[in-house]
C-alpha atoms as a PDB file:
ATOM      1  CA  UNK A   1      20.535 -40.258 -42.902  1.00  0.00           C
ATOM      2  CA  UNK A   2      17.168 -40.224 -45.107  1.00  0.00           C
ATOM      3  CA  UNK A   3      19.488 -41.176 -48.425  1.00  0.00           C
ATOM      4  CA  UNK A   4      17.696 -43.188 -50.794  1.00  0.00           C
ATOM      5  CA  UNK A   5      19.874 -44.938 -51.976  1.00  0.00           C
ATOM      6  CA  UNK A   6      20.339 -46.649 -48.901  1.00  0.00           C
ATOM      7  CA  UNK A   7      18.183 -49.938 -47.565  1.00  0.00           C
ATOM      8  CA  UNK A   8      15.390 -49.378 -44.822  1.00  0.00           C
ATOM      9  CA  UNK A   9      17.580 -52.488 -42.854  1.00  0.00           C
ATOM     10  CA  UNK A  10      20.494 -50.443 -43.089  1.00  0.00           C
ATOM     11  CA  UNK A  11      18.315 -46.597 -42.259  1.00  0.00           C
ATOM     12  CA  UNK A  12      16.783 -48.341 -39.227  1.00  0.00           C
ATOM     13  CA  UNK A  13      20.059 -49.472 -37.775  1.00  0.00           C
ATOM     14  CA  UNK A  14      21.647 -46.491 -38.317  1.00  0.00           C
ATOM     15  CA  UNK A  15      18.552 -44.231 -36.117  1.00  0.00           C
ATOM     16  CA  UNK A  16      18.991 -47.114 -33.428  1.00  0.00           C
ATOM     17  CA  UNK A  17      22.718 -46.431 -33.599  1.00  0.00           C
ATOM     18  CA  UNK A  18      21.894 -42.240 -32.968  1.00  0.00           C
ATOM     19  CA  UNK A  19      19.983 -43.047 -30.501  1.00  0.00           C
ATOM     20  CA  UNK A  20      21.879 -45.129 -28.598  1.00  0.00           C
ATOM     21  CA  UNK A  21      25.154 -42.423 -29.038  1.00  0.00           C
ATOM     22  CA  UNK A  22      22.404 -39.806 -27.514  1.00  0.00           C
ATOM     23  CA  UNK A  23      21.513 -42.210 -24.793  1.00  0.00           C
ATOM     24  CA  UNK A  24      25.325 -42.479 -23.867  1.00  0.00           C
ATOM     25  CA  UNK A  25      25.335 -39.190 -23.827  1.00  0.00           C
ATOM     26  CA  UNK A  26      22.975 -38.186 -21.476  1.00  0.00           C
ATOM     27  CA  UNK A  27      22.793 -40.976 -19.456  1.00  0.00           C
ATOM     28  CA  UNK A  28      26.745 -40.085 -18.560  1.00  0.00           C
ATOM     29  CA  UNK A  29      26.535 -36.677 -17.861  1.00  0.00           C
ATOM     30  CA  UNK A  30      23.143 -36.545 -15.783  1.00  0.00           C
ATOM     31  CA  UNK A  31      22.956 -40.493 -14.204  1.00  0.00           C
ATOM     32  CA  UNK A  32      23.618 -38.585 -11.118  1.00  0.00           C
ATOM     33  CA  UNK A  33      20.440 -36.420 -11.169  1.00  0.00           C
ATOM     34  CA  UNK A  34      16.984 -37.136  -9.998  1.00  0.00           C
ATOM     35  CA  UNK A  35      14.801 -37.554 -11.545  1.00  0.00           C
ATOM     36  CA  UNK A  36      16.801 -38.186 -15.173  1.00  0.00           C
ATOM     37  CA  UNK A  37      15.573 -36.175 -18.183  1.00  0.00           C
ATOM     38  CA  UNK A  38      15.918 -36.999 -21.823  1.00  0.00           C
ATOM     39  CA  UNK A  39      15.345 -35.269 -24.947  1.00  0.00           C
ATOM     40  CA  UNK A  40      14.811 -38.203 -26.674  1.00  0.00           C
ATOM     41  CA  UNK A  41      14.063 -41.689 -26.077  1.00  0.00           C
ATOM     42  CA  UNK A  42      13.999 -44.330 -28.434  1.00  0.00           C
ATOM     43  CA  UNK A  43      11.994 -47.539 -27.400  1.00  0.00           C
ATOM     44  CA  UNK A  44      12.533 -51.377 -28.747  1.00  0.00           C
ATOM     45  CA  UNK A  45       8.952 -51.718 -29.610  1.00  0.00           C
ATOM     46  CA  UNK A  46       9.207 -48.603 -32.096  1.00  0.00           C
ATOM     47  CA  UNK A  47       7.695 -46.059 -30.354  1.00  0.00           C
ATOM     48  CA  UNK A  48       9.969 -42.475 -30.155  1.00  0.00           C
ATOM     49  CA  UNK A  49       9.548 -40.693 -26.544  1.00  0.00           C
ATOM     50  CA  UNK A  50      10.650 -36.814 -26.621  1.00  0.00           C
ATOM     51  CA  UNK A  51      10.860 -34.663 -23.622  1.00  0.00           C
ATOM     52  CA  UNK A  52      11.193 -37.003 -20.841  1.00  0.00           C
ATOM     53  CA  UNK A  53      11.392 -37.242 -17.523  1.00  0.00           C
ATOM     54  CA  UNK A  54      12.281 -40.802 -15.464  1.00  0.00           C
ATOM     55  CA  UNK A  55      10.242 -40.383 -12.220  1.00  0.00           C
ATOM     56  CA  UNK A  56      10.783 -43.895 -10.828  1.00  0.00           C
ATOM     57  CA  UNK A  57      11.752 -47.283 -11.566  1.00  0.00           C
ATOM     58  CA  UNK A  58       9.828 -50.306  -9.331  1.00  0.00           C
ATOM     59  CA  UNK A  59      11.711 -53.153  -9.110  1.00  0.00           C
ATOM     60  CA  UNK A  60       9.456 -55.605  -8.105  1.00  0.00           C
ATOM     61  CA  UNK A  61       7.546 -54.569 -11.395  1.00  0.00           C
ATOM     62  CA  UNK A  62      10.220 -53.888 -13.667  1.00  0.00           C
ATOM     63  CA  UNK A  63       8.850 -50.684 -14.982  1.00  0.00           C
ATOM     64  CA  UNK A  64       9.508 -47.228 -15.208  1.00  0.00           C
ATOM     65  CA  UNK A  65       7.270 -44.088 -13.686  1.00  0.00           C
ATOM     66  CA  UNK A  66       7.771 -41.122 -16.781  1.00  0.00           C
ATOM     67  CA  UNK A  67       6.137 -38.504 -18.232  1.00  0.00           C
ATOM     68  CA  UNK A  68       6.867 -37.796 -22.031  1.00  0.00           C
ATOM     69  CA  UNK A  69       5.832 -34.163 -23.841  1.00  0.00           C
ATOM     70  CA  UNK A  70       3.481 -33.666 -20.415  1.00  0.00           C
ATOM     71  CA  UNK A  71       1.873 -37.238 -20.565  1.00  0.00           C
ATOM     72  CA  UNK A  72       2.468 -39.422 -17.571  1.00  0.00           C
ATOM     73  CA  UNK A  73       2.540 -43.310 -18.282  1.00  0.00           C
ATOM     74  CA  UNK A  74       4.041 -46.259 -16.765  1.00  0.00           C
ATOM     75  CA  UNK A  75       5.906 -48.846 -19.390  1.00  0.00           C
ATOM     76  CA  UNK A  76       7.794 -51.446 -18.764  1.00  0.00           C
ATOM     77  CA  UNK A  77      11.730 -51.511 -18.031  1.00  0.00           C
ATOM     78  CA  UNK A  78      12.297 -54.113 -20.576  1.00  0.00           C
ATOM     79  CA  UNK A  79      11.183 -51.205 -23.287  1.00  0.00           C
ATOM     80  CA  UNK A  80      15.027 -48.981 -22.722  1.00  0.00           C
ATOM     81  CA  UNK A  81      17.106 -50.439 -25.563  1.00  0.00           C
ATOM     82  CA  UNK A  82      20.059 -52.219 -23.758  1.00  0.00           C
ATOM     83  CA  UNK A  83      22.303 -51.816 -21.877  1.00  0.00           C
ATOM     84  CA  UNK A  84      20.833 -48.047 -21.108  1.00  0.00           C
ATOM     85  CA  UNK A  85      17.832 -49.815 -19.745  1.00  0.00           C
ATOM     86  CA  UNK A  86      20.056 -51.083 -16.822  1.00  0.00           C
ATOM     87  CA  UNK A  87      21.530 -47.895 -16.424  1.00  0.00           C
ATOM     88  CA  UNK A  88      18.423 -46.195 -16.415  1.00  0.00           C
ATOM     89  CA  UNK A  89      17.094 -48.464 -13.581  1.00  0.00           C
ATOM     90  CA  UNK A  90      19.955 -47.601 -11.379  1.00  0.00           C
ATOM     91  CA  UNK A  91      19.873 -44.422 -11.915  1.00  0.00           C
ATOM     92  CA  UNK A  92      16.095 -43.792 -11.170  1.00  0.00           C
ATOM     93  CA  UNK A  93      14.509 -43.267  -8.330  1.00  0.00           C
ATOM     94  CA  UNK A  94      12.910 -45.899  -6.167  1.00  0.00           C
ATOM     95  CA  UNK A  95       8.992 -46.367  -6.449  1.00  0.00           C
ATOM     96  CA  UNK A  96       7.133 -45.512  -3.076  1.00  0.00           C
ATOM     97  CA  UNK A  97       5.036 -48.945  -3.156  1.00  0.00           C
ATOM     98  CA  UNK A  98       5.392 -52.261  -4.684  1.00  0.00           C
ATOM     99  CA  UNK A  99       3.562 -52.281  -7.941  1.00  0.00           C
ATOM    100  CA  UNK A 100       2.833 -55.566  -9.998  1.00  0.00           C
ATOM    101  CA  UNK A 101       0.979 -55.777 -13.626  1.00  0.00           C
ATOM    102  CA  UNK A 102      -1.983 -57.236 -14.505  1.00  0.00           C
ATOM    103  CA  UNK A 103      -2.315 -57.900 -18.332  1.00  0.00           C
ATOM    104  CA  UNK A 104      -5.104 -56.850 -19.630  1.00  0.00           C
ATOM    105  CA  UNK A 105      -6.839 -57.396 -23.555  1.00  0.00           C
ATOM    106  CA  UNK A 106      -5.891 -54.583 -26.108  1.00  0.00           C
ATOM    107  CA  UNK A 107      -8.672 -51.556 -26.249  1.00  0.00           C
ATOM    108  CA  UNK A 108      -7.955 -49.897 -29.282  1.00  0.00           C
ATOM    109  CA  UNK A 109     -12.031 -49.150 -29.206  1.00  0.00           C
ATOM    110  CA  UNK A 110     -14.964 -49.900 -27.482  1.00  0.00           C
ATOM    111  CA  UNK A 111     -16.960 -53.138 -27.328  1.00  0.00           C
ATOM    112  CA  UNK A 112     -19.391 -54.230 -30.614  1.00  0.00           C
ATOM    113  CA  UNK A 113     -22.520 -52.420 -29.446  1.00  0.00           C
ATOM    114  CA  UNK A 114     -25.745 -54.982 -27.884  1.00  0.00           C
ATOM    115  CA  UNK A 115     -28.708 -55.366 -30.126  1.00  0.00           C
ATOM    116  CA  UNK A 116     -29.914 -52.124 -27.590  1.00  0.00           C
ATOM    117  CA  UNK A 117     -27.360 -49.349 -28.927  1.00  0.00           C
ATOM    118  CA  UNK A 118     -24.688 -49.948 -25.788  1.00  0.00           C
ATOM    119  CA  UNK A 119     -21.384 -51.188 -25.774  1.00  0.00           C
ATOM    120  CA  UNK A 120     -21.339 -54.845 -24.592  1.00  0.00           C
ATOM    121  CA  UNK A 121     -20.234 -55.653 -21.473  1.00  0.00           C
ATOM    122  CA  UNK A 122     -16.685 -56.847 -21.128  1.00  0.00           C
ATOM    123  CA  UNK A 123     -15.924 -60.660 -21.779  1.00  0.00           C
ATOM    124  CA  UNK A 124     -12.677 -60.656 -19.610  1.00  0.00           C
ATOM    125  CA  UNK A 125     -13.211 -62.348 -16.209  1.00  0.00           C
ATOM    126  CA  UNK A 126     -11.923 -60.031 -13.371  1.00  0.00           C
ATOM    127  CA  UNK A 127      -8.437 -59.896 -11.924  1.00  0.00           C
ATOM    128  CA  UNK A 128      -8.092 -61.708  -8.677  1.00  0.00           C
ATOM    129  CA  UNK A 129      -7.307 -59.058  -5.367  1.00  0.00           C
ATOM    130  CA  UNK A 130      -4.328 -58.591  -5.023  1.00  0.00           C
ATOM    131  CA  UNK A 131      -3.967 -58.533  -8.495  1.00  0.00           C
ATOM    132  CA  UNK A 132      -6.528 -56.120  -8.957  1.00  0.00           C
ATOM    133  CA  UNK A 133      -5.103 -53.995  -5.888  1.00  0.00           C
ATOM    134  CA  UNK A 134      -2.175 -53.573  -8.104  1.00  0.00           C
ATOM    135  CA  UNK A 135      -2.964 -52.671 -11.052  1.00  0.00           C
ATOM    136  CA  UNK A 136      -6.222 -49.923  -9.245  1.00  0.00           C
ATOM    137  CA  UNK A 137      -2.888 -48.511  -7.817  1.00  0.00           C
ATOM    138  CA  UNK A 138      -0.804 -48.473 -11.605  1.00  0.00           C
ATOM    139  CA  UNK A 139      -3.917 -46.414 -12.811  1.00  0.00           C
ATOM    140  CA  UNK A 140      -4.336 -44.200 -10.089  1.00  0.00           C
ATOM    141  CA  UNK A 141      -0.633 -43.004  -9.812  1.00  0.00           C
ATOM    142  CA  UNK A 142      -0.086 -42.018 -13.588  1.00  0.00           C
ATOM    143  CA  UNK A 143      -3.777 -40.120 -13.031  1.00  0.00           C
ATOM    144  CA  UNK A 144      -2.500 -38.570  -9.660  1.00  0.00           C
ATOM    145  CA  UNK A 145       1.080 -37.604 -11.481  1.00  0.00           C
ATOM    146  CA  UNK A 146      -0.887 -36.021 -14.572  1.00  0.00           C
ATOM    147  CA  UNK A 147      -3.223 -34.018 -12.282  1.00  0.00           C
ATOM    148  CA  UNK A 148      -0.023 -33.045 -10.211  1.00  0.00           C
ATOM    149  CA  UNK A 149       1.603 -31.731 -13.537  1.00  0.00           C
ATOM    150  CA  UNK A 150      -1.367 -29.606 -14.733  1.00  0.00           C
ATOM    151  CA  UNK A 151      -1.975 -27.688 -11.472  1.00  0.00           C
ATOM    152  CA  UNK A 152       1.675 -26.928 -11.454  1.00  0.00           C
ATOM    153  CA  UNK A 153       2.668 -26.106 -14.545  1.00  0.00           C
ATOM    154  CA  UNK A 154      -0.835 -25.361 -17.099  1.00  0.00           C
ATOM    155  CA  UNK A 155      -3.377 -24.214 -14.371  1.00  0.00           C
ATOM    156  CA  UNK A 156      -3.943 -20.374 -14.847  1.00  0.00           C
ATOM    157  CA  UNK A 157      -4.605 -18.330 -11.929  1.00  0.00           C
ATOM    158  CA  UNK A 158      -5.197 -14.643 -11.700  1.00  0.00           C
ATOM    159  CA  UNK A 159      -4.097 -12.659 -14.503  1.00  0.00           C
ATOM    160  CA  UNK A 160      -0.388 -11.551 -13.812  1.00  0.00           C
ATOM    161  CA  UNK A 161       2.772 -13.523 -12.403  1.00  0.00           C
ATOM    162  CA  UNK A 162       1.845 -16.595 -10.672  1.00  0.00           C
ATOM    163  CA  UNK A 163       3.584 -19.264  -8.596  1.00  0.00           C
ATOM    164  CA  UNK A 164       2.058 -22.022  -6.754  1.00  0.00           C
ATOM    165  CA  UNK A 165       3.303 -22.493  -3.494  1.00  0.00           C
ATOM    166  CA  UNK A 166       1.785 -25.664  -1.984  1.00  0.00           C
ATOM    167  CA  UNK A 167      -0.210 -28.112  -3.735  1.00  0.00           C
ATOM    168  CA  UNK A 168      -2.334 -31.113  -1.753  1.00  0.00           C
ATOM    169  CA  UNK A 169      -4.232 -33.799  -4.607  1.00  0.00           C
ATOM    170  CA  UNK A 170      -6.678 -36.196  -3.112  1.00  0.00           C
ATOM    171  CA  UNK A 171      -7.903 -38.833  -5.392  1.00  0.00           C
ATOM    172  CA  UNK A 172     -10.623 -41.353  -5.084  1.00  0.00           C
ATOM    173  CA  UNK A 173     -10.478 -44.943  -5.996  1.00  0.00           C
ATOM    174  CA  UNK A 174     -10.583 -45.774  -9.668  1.00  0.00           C
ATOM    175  CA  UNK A 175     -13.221 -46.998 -11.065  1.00  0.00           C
ATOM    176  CA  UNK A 176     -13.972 -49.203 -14.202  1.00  0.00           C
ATOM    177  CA  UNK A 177     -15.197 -47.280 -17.566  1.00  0.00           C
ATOM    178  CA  UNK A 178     -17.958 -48.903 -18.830  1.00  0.00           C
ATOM    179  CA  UNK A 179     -17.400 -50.637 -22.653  1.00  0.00           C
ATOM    180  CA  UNK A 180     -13.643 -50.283 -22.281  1.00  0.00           C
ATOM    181  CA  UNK A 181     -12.225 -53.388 -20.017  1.00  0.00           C
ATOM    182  CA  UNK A 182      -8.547 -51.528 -19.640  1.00  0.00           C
ATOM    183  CA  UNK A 183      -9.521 -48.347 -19.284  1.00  0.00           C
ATOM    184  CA  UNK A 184     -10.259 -46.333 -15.514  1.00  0.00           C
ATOM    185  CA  UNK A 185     -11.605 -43.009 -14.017  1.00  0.00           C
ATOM    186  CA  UNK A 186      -9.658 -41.347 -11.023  1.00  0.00           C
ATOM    187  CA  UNK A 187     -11.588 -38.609  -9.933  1.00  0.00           C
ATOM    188  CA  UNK A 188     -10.205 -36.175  -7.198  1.00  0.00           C
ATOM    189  CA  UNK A 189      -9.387 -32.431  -5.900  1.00  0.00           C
ATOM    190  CA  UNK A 190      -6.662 -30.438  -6.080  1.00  0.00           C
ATOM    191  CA  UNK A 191      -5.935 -27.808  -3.331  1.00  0.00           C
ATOM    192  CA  UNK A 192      -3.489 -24.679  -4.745  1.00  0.00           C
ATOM    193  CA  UNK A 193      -2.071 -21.938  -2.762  1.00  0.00           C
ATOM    194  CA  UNK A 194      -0.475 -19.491  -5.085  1.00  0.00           C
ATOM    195  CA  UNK A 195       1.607 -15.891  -5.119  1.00  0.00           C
ATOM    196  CA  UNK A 196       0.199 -13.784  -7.309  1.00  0.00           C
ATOM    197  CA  UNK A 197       2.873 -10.904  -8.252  1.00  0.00           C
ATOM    198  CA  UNK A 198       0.476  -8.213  -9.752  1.00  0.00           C
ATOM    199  CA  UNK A 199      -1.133  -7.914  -6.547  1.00  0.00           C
ATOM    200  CA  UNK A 200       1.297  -8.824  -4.290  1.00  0.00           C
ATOM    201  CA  UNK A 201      -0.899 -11.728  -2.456  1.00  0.00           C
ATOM    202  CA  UNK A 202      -1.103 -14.796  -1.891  1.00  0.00           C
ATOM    203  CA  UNK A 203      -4.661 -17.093  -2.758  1.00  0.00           C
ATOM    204  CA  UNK A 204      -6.152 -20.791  -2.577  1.00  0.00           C
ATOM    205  CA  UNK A 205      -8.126 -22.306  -4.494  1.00  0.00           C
ATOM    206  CA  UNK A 206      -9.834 -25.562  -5.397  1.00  0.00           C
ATOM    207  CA  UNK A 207     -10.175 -27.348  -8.183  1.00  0.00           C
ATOM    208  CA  UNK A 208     -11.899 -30.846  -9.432  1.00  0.00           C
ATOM    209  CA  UNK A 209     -10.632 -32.983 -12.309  1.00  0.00           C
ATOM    210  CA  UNK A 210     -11.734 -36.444 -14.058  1.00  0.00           C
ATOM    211  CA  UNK A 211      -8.542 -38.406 -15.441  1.00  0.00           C
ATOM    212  CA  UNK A 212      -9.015 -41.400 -17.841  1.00  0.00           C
ATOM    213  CA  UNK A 213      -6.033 -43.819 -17.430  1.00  0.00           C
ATOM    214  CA  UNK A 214      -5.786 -46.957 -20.079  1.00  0.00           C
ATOM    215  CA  UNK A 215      -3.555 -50.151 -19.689  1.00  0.00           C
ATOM    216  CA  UNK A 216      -1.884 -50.804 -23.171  1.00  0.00           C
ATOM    217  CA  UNK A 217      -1.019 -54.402 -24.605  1.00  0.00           C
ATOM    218  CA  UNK A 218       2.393 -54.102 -23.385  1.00  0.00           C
ATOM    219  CA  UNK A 219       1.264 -53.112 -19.601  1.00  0.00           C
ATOM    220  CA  UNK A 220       1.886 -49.723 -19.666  1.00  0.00           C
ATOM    221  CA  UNK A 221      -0.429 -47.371 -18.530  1.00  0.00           C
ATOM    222  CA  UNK A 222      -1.214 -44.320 -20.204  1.00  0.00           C
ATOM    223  CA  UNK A 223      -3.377 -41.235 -19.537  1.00  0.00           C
ATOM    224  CA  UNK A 224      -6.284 -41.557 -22.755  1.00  0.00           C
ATOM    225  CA  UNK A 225      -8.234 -38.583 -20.873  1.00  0.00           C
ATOM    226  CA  UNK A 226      -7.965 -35.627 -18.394  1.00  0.00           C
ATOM    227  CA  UNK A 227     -10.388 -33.008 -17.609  1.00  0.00           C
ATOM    228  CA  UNK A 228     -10.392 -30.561 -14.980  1.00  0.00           C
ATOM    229  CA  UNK A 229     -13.408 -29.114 -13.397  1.00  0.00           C
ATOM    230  CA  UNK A 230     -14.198 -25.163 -13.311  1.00  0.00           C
ATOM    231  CA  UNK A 231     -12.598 -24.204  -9.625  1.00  0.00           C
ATOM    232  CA  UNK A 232     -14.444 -22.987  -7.003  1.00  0.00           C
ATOM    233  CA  UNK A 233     -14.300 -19.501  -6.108  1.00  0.00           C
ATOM    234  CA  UNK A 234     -10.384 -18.192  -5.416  1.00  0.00           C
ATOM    235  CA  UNK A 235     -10.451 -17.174  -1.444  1.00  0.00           C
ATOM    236  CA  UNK A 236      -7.421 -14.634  -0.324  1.00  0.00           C
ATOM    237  CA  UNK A 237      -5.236 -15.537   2.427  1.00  0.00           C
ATOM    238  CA  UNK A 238      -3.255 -12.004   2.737  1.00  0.00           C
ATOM    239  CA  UNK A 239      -2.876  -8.951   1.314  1.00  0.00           C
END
């Protein structure tokens, strides 16, 4: 529907129309599986999610656990053009742990720099505890869930066929990044056993990694960096 003749009002109802046919779609033929998956996801602020997969939905929160083209984020609920936002929710699964949202100014860069060269310290008054509590635990789930997607799925080990048997990821507590009031580092370890086929053994190995999470305007929280650390020497279990 890109005819020219037509008027963007009438274009831009017409892709919200697609997407909500798509939506139908899959929503009726897979609300029964966990977690859901979508091709394509079309959001009310304007934003177009592809490849996605609906983790969890928190209730007391209102928003949504996903991860879209192998980004984890958290947005809110309210985003899932109605009434496949509802059906979305019921058909998610249910958070582990109450999460809340603390809102939190724009950071679309960092601070003006001080006369000395460094970013200025943030102007925003912390968030009180529990508050705080809450949204430490927003940023360190979407940073655990990234990590837990890259040692599955993009980690190479060994050189022929491998699958990862058991996985164990230990984070620390996030911590503020300097100059950038809604941004956070997670730090933590990642434990992988693995089969390798080419020589018919299994291995483990450790890894560190560094993720980045940022809160956006809207309260969702995004992953802005990850990087993982060079492992540690792979150790055989069996031959």
């Amino acid at each position: 529907m890109n005819d020219p003749s037509l008027s963007p009002r009438f274009r831009a109802a017409w892709r919200l129309a697609a997407a909500a046919l798509f939506l139908a779609a899959a929503l009726g033929a897979g609300a029964g599986e966990v977690p859901l998956k979508l091709e394509r996801l079309e959001l009310v602020d304007g934003r177009t999610l592809t490849h996605v997969v609906i983790k969890s939905y928190d209730a007391a929160s209102g928003r949504l656990l996903l991860v879209a083209d192998g980004t984890a984020m958290l947005i809110p609920a309210g985003l899932v053009p109605a009434p496949f936002g509802e059906r979305i929710k019921a058909g998610a699964p249910r958070a582990g742990a109450t999460m809340s949202v603390v809102p939190v100014a724009p950071a679309s860069g960092p601070p003006p720099a001080a006369a000395g060269g460094a970013p200025a310290a943030p102007a925003a008054a912390p968030a009180a505890g529990g508050d705080e509590a809450a949204a430490l635990a927003d940023h360190r789930q979407v940073a655990e869930e990234r990590a837990r997607r890259y040692f599955e799925f993009e980690y190479i080990l060994g050189s022929g066929a491998v699958s990862v048997t058991k996985l164990d990821i230990q984070t620390r507590p996030p911590a503020p990044v300097a100059g950038w009031p809604a941004r956070y580092r997670t730090r933590g370890t990642a434990w992988v056993e693995f089969y390798e086929s080419k020589g018919r053994s299994f291995g483990r190995r450790s890894s560190r990694f560094e993720v980045v999470t940022e809160q956006k305007p809207d309260g969702s929280v995004v992953v802005a960096e990850f990087t993982p650390v060079l492992p540690e020497r792979p150790t055989g279990i069996s031959d």
